[in-house]
C-alpha atoms as a PDB file:
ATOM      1  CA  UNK A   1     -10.776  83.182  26.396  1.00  0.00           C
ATOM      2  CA  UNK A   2     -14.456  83.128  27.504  1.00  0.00           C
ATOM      3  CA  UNK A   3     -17.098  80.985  26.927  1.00  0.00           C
ATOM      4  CA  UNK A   4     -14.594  78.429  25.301  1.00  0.00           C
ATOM      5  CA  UNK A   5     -15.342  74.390  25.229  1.00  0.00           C
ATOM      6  CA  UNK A   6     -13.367  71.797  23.585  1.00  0.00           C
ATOM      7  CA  UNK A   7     -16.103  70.867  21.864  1.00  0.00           C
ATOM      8  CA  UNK A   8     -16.630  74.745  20.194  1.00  0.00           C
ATOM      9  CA  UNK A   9     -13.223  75.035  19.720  1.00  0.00           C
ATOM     10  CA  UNK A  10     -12.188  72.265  18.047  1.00  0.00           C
ATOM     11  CA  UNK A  11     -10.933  73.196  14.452  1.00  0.00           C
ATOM     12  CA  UNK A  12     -11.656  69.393  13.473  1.00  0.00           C
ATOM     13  CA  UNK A  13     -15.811  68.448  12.277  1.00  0.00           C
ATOM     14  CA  UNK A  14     -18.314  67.086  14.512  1.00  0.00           C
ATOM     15  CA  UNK A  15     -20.129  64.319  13.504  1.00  0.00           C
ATOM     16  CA  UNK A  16     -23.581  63.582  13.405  1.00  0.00           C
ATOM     17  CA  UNK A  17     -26.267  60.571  12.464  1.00  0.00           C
ATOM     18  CA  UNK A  18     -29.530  59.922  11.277  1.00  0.00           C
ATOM     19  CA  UNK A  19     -31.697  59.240  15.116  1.00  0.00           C
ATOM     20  CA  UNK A  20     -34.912  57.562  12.727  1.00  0.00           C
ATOM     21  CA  UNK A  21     -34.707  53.949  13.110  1.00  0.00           C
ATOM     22  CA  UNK A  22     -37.242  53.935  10.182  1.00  0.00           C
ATOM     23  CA  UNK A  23     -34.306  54.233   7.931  1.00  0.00           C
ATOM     24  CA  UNK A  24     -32.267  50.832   8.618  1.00  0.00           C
ATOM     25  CA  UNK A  25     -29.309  51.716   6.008  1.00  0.00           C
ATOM     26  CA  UNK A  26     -28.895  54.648   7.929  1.00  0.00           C
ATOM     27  CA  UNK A  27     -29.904  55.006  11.064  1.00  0.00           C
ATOM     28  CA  UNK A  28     -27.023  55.380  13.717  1.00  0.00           C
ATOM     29  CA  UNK A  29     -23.819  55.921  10.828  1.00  0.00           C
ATOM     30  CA  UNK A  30     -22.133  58.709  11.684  1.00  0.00           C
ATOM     31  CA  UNK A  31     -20.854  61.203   9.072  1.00  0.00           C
ATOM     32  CA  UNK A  32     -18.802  64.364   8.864  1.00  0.00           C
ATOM     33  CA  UNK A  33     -20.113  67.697   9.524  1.00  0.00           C
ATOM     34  CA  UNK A  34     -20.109  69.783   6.198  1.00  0.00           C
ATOM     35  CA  UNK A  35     -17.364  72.723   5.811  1.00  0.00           C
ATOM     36  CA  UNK A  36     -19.901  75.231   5.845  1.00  0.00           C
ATOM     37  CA  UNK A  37     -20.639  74.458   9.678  1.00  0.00           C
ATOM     38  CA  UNK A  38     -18.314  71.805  10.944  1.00  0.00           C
ATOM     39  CA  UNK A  39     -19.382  72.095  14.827  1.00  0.00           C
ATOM     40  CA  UNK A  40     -23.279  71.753  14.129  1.00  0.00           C
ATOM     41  CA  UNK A  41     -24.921  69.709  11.333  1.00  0.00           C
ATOM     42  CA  UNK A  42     -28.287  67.127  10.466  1.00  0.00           C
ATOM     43  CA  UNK A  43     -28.342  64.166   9.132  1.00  0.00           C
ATOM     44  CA  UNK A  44     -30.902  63.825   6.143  1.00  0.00           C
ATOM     45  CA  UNK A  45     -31.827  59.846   6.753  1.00  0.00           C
ATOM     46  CA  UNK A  46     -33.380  59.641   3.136  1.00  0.00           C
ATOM     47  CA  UNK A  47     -30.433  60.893   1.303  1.00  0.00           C
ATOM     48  CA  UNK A  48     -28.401  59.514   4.605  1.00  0.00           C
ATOM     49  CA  UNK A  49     -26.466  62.886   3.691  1.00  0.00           C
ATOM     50  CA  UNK A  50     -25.283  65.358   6.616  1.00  0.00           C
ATOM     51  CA  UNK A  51     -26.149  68.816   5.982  1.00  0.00           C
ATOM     52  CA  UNK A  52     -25.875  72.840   7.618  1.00  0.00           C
ATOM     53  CA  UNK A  53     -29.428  72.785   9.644  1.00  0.00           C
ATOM     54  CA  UNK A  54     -29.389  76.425   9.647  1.00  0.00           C
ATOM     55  CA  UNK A  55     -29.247  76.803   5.669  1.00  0.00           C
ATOM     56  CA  UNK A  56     -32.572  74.737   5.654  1.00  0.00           C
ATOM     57  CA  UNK A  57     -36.388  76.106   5.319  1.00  0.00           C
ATOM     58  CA  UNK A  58     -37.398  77.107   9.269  1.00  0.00           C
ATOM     59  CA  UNK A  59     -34.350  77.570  10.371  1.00  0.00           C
ATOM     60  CA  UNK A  60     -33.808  80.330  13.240  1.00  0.00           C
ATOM     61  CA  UNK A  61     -29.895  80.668  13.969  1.00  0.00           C
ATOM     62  CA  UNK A  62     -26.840  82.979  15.231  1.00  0.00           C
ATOM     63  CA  UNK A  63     -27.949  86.775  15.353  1.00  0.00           C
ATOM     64  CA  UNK A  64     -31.065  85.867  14.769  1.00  0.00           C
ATOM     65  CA  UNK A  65     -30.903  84.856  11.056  1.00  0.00           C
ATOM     66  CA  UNK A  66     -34.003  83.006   9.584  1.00  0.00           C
ATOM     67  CA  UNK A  67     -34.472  81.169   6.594  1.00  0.00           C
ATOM     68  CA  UNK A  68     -37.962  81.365   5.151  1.00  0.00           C
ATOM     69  CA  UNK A  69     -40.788  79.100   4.551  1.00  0.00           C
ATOM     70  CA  UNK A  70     -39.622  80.171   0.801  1.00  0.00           C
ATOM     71  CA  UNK A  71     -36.025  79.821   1.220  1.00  0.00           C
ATOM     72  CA  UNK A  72     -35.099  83.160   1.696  1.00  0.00           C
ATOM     73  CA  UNK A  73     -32.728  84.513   4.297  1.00  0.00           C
ATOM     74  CA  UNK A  74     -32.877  87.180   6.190  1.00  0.00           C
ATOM     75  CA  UNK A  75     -32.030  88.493   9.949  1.00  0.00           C
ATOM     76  CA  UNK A  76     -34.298  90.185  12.352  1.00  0.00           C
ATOM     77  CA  UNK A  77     -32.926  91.591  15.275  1.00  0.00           C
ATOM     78  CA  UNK A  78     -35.313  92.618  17.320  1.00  0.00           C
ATOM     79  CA  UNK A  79     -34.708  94.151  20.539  1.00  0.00           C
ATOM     80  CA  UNK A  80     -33.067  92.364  23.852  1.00  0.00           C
ATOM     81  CA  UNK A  81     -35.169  91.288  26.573  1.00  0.00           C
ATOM     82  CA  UNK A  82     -38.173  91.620  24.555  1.00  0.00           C
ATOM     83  CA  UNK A  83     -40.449  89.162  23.170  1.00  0.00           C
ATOM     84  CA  UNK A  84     -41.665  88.914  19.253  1.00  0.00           C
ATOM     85  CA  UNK A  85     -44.113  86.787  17.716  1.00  0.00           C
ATOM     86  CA  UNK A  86     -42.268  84.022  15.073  1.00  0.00           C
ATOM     87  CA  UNK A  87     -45.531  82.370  13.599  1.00  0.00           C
ATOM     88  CA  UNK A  88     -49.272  83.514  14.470  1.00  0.00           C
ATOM     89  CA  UNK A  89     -51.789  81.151  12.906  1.00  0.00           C
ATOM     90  CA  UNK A  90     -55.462  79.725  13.927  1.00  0.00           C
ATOM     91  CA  UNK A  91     -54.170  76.754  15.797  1.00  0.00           C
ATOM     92  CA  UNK A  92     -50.247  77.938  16.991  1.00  0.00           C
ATOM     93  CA  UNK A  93     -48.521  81.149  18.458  1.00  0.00           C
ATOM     94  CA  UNK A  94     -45.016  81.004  18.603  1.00  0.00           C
ATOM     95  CA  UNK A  95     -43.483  83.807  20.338  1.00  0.00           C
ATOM     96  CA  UNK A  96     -39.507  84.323  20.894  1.00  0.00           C
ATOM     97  CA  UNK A  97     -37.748  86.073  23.730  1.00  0.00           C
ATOM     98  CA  UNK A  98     -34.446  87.859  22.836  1.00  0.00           C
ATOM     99  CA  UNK A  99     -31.572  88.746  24.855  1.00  0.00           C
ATOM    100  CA  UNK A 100     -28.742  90.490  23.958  1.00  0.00           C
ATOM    101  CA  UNK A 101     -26.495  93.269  24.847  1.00  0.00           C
ATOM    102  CA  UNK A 102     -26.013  97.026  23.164  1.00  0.00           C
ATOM    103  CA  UNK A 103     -23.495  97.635  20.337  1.00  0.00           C
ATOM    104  CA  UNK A 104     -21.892 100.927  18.993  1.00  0.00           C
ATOM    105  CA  UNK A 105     -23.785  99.520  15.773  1.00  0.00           C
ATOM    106  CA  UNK A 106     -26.623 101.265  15.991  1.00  0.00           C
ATOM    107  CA  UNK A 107     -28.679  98.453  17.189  1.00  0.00           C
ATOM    108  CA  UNK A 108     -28.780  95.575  19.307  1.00  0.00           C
ATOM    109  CA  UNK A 109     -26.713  91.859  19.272  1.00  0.00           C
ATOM    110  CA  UNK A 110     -29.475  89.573  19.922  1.00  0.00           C
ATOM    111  CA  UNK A 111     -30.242  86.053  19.953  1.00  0.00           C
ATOM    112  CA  UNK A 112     -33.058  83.909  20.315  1.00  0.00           C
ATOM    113  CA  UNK A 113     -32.893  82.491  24.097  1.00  0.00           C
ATOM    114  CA  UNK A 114     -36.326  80.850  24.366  1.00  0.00           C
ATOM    115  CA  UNK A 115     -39.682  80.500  22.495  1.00  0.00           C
ATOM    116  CA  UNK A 116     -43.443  79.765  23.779  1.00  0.00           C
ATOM    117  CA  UNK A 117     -45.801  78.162  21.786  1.00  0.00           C
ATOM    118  CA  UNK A 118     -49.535  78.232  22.156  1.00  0.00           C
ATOM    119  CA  UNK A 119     -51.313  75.120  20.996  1.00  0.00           C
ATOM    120  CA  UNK A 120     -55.315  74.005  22.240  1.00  0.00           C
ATOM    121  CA  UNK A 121     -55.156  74.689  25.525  1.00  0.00           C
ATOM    122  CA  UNK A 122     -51.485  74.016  26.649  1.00  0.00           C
ATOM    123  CA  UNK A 123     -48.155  76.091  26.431  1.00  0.00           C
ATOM    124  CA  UNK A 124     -44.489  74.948  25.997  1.00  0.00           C
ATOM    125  CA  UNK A 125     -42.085  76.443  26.885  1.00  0.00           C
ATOM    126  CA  UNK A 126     -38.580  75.161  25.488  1.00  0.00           C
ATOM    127  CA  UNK A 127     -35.189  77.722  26.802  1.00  0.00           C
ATOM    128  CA  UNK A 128     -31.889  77.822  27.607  1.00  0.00           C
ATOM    129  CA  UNK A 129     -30.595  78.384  30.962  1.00  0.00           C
ATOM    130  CA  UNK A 130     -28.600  81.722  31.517  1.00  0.00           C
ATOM    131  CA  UNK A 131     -24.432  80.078  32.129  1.00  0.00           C
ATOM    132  CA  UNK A 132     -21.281  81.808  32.328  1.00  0.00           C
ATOM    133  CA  UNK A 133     -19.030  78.834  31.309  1.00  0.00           C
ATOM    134  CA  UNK A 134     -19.880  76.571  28.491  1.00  0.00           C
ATOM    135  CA  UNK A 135     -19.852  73.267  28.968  1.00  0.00           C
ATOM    136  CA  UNK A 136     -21.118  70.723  26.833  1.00  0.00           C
ATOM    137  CA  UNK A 137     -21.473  67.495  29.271  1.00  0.00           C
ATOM    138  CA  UNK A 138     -23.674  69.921  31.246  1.00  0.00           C
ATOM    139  CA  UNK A 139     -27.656  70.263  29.871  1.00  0.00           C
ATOM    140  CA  UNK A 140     -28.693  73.971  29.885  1.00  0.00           C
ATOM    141  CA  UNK A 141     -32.299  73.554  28.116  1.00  0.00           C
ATOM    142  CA  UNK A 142     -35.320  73.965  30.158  1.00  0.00           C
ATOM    143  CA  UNK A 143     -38.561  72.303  28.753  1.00  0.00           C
ATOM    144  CA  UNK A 144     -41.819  73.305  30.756  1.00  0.00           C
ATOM    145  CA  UNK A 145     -45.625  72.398  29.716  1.00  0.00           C
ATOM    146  CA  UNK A 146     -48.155  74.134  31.122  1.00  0.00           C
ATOM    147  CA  UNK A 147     -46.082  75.975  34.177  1.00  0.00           C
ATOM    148  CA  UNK A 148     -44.552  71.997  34.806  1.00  0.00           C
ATOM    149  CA  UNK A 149     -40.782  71.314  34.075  1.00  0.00           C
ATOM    150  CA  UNK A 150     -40.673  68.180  31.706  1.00  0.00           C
ATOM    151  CA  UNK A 151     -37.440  66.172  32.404  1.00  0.00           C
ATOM    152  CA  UNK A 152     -36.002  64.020  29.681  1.00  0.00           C
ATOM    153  CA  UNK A 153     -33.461  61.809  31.106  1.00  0.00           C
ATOM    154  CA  UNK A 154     -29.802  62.653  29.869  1.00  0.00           C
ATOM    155  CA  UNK A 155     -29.282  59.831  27.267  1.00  0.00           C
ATOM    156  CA  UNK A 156     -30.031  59.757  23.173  1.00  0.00           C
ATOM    157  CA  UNK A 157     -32.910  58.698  22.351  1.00  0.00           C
ATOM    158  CA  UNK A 158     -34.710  59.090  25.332  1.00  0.00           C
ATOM    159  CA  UNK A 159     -38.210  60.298  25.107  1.00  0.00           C
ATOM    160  CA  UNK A 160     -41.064  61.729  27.475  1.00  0.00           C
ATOM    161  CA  UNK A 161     -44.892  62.205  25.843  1.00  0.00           C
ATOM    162  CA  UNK A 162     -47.947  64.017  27.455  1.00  0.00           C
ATOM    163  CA  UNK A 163     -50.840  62.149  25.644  1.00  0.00           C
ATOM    164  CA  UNK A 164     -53.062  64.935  26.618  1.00  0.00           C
ATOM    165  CA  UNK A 165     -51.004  67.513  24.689  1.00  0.00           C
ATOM    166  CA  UNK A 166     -50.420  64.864  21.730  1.00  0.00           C
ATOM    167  CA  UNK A 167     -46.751  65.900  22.840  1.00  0.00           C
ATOM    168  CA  UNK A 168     -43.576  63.455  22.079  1.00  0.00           C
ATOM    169  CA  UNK A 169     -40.288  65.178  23.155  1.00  0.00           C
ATOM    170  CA  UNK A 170     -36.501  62.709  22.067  1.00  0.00           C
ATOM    171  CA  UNK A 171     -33.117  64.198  22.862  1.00  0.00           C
ATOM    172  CA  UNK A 172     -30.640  63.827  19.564  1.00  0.00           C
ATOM    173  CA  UNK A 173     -27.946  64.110  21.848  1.00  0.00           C
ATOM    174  CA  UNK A 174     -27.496  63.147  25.127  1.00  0.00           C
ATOM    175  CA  UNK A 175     -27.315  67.244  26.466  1.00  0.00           C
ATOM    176  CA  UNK A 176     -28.690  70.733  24.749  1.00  0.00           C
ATOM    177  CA  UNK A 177     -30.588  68.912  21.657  1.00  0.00           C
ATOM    178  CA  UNK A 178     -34.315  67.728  21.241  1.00  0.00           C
ATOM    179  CA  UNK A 179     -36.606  67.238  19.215  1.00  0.00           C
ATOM    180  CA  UNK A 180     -39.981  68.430  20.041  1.00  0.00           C
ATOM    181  CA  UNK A 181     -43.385  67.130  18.270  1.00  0.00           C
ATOM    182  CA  UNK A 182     -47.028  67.644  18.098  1.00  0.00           C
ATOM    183  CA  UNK A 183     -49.124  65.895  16.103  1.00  0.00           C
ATOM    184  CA  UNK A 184     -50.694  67.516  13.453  1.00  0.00           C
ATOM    185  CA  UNK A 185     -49.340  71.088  14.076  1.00  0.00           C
ATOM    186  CA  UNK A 186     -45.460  71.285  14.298  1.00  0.00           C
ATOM    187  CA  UNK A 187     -41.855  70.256  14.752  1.00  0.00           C
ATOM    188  CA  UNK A 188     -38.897  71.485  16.205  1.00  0.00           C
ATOM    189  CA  UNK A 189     -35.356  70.465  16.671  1.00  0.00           C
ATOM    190  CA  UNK A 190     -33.746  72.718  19.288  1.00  0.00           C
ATOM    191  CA  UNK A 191     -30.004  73.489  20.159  1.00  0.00           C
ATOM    192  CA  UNK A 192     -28.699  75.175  22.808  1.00  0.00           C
ATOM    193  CA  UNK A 193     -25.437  76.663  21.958  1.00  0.00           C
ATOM    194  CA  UNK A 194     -23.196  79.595  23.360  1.00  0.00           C
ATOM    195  CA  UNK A 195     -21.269  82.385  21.659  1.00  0.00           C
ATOM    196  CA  UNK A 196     -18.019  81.246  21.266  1.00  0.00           C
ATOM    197  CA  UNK A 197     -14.598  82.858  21.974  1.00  0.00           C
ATOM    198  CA  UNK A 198     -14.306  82.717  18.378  1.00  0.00           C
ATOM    199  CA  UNK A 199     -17.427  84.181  17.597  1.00  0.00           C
ATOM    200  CA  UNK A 200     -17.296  86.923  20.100  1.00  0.00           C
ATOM    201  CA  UNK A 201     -13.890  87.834  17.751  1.00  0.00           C
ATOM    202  CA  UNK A 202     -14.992  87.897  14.418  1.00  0.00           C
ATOM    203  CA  UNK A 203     -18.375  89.785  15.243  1.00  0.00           C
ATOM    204  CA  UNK A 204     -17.356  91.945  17.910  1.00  0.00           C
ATOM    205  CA  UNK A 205     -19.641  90.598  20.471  1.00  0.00           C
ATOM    206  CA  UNK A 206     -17.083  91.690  23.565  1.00  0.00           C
ATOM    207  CA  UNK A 207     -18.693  88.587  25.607  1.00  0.00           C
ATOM    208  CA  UNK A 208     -16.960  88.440  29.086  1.00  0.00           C
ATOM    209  CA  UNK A 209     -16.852  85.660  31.503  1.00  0.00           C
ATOM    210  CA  UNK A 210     -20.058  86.540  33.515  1.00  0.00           C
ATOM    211  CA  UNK A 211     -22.314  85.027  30.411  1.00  0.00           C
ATOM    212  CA  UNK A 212     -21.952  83.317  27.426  1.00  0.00           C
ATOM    213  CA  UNK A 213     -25.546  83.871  25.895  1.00  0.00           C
ATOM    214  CA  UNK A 214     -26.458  80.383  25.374  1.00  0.00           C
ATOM    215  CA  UNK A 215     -29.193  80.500  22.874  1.00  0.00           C
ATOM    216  CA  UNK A 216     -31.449  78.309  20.759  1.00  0.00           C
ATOM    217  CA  UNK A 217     -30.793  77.310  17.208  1.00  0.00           C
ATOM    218  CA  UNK A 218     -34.402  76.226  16.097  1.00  0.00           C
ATOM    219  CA  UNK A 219     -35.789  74.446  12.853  1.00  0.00           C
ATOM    220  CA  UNK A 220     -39.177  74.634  12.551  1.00  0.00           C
ATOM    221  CA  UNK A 221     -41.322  72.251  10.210  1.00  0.00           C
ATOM    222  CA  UNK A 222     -45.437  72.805  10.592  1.00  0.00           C
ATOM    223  CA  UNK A 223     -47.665  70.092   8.863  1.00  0.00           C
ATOM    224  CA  UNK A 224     -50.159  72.755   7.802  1.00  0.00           C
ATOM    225  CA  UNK A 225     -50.962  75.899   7.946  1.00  0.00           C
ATOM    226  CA  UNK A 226     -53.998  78.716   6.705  1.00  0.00           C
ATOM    227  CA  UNK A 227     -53.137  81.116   4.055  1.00  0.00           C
ATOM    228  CA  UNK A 228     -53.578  83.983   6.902  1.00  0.00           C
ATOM    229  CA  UNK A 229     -50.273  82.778   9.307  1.00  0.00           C
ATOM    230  CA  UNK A 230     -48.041  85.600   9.885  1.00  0.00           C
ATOM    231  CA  UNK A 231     -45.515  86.613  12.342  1.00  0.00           C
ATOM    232  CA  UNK A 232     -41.626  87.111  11.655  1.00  0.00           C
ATOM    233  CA  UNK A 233     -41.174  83.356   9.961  1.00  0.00           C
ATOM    234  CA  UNK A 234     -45.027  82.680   9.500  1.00  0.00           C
ATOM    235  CA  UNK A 235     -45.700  85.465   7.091  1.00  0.00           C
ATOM    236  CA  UNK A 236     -42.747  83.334   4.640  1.00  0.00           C
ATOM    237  CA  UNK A 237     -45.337  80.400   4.205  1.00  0.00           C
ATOM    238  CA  UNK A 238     -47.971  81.908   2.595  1.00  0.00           C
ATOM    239  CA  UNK A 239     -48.539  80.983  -0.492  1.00  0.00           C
ATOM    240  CA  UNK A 240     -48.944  84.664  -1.794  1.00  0.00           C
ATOM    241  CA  UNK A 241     -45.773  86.319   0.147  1.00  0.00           C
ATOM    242  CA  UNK A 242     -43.337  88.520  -1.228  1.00  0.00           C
ATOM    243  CA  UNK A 243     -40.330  89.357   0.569  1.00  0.00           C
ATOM    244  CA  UNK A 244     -39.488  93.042   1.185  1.00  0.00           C
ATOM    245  CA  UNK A 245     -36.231  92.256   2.201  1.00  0.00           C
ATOM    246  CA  UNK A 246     -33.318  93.705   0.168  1.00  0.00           C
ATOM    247  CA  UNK A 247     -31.795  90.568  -1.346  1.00  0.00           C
ATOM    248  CA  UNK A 248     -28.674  92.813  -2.471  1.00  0.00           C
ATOM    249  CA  UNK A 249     -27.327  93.766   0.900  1.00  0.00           C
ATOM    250  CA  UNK A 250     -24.290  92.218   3.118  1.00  0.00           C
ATOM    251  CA  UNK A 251     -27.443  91.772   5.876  1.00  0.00           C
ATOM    252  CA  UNK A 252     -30.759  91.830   4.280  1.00  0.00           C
ATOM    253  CA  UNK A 253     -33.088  92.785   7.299  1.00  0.00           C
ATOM    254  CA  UNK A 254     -36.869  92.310   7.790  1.00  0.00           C
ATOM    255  CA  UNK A 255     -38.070  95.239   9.494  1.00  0.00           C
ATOM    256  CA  UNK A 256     -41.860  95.260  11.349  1.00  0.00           C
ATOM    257  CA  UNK A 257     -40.608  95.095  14.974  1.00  0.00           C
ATOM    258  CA  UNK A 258     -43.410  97.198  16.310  1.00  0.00           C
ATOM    259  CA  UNK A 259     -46.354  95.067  14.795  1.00  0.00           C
ATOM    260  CA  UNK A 260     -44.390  91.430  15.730  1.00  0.00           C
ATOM    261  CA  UNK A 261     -43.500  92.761  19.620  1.00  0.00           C
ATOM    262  CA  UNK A 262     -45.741  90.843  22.111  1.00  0.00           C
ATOM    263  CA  UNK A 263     -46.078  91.539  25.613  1.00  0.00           C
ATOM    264  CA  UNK A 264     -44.261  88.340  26.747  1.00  0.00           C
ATOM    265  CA  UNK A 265     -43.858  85.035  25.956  1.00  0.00           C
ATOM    266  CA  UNK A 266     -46.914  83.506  25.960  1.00  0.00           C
ATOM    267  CA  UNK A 267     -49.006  86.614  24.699  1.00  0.00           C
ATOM    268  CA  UNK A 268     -50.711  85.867  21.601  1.00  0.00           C
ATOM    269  CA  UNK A 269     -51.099  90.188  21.408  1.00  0.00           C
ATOM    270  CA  UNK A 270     -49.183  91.399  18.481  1.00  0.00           C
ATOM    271  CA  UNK A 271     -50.720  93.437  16.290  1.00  0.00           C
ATOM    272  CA  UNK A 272     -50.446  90.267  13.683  1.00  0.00           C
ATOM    273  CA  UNK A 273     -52.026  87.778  15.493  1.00  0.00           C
ATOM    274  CA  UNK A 274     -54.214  85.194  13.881  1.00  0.00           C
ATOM    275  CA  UNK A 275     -54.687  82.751  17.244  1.00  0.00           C
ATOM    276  CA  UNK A 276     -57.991  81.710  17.960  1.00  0.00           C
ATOM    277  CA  UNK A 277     -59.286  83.239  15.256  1.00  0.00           C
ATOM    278  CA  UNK A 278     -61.926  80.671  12.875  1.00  0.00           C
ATOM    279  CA  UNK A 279     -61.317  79.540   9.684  1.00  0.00           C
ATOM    280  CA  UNK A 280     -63.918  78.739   7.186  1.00  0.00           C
ATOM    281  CA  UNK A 281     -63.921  75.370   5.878  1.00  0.00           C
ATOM    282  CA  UNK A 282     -64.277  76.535   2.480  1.00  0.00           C
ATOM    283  CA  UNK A 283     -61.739  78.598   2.837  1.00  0.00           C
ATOM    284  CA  UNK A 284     -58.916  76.976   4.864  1.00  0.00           C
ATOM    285  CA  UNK A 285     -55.981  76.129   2.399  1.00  0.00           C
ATOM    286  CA  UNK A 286     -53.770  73.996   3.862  1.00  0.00           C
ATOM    287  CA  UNK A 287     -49.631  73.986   2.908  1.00  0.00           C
ATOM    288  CA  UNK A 288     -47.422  71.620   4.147  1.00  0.00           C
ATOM    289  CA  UNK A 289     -43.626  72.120   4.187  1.00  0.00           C
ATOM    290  CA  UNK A 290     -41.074  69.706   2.739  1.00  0.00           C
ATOM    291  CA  UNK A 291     -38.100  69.702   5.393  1.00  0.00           C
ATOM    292  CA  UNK A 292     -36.905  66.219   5.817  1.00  0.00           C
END
């Protein structure tokens, strides 16, 4: 077996808990993963309900399959070791690097292995760390801001901030899970996670024991944003979007790689891009999304 953990192969539910202290009746109670993804769940703290994180608005899982500002699914693969812009607004540029390997599929297995985001003057970069053998006591994300590594000490709760970048960072477990906050612009909860033995089976991945992909799970949750965003995810909040995916396939696909590809990770050069660029006051529309 490769790339195999007790924790990943464990046929029995994780649990997980709402980490807000602002909700007393249910802050800290631990409940049963869902069936629908019993190793990797949220807690909502309102409903104090667990729930599948990657079936949510935002969400950026498994080969890479997004869920849409308006709640559509849909995968883009990309192409491995390359680097495509997610969301492209005034304010924020998200970019994502993929890695992967070839298939005799036609196209590429890829995955999501770190993102760079471009906010004011700063950029964060939030990865995991290249491993051959999964292990889950063993933190394999690597946070940097601004070129500096940001260390979060290895306990719950635990928090670092950068008041100059309005930045709060909280692990939600005590390795491979943060959550990752700027004021005013956006959220993110990150996961590291590998490809499983079991995964590697079902899909045909054919991972061997040199590298188990670790890669991020992401959900994404921006406070507002102009009516021109774009970018792979971005383009799914505005209010006007239609999605040209084919809803009736096994894998409906969003296609556009050329115009989304960026140079690397903290290039805000896609032929999309909407960084930097001024909005009217009279014309900014602002659209907040309700992920809780």
């Amino acid at each position: 077996m490769v790339c195999l953990s007790l924790m990943c192969s464990n046929i029995f539910a994780r649990k997980a808990a709402c980490h807000n202290p602002l909700f007393g009746n249910c802050y800290g109670i631990l409940h049963t993963c869902p069936a629908g993804c019993p190793e990797l769940c949220e807690v909502d703290c309102r409903l104090c309900k667990p729930y599948c994180a990657c079936d949510r608005p935002g969400a950026v899982c498994q080969d890479p399959r997004f869920i849409g500002g308006d709640g559509i699914m849909f995968y883009f693969h990309g192409k491995k070791d390359k680097d495509f812009c997610l969301l492209s607004d005034s304010d924020i540029h998200i970019n994502g690097h993929f890695i992967g390997k070839s298939s005799n599929k036609g196209r590429d297995f890829t995955w999501v292995q770190a993102i760079g985001i471009l906010f004011g003057s700063h950029q964060l970069y939030i990865g995991a760390q290249k491993v051959a053998k999964w292990e889950e006591s063993t933190d394999n994300m690597l946070i940097k801001l601004d070129g500096k590594h940001i260390t979060v000490p290895i306990s719950e709760g635990q928090t670092r901030r950068s008041q100059e970048a309005r930045l709060n960072i909280q692990r939600e477990a005590e390795t491979n899970k943060v959550r990752v906050k700027v004021e005013g612009l956006f959220e993110i909860a990150a996961r590291v996670v590998p490809i499983t033995w079991e995964e590697s089976k079902v899909h045909g991945y054919d991972v061997t024991q040199d590298n188990c992909f670790a890669h991020l799970e992401l959900n994404f949750k921006f406070d507002s944003l102009s009516v021109m965003v774009d970018g792979v995810l971005g383009q799914t909040y505005r209010l006007n979007y239609t999605s040209r995916v084919k809803m009736a396939a096994a894998m409906p696909i969003m296609g556009g790689a050329d115009k989304f590809a960026s140079s690397h990770l903290f290039a805000a050069d896609c032929v999309v891009s909407k960084f930097g660029i001024m909005k009217g006051g009279s014309s900014r529309e602002q659209r907040s999304t309700v992920m809780k």
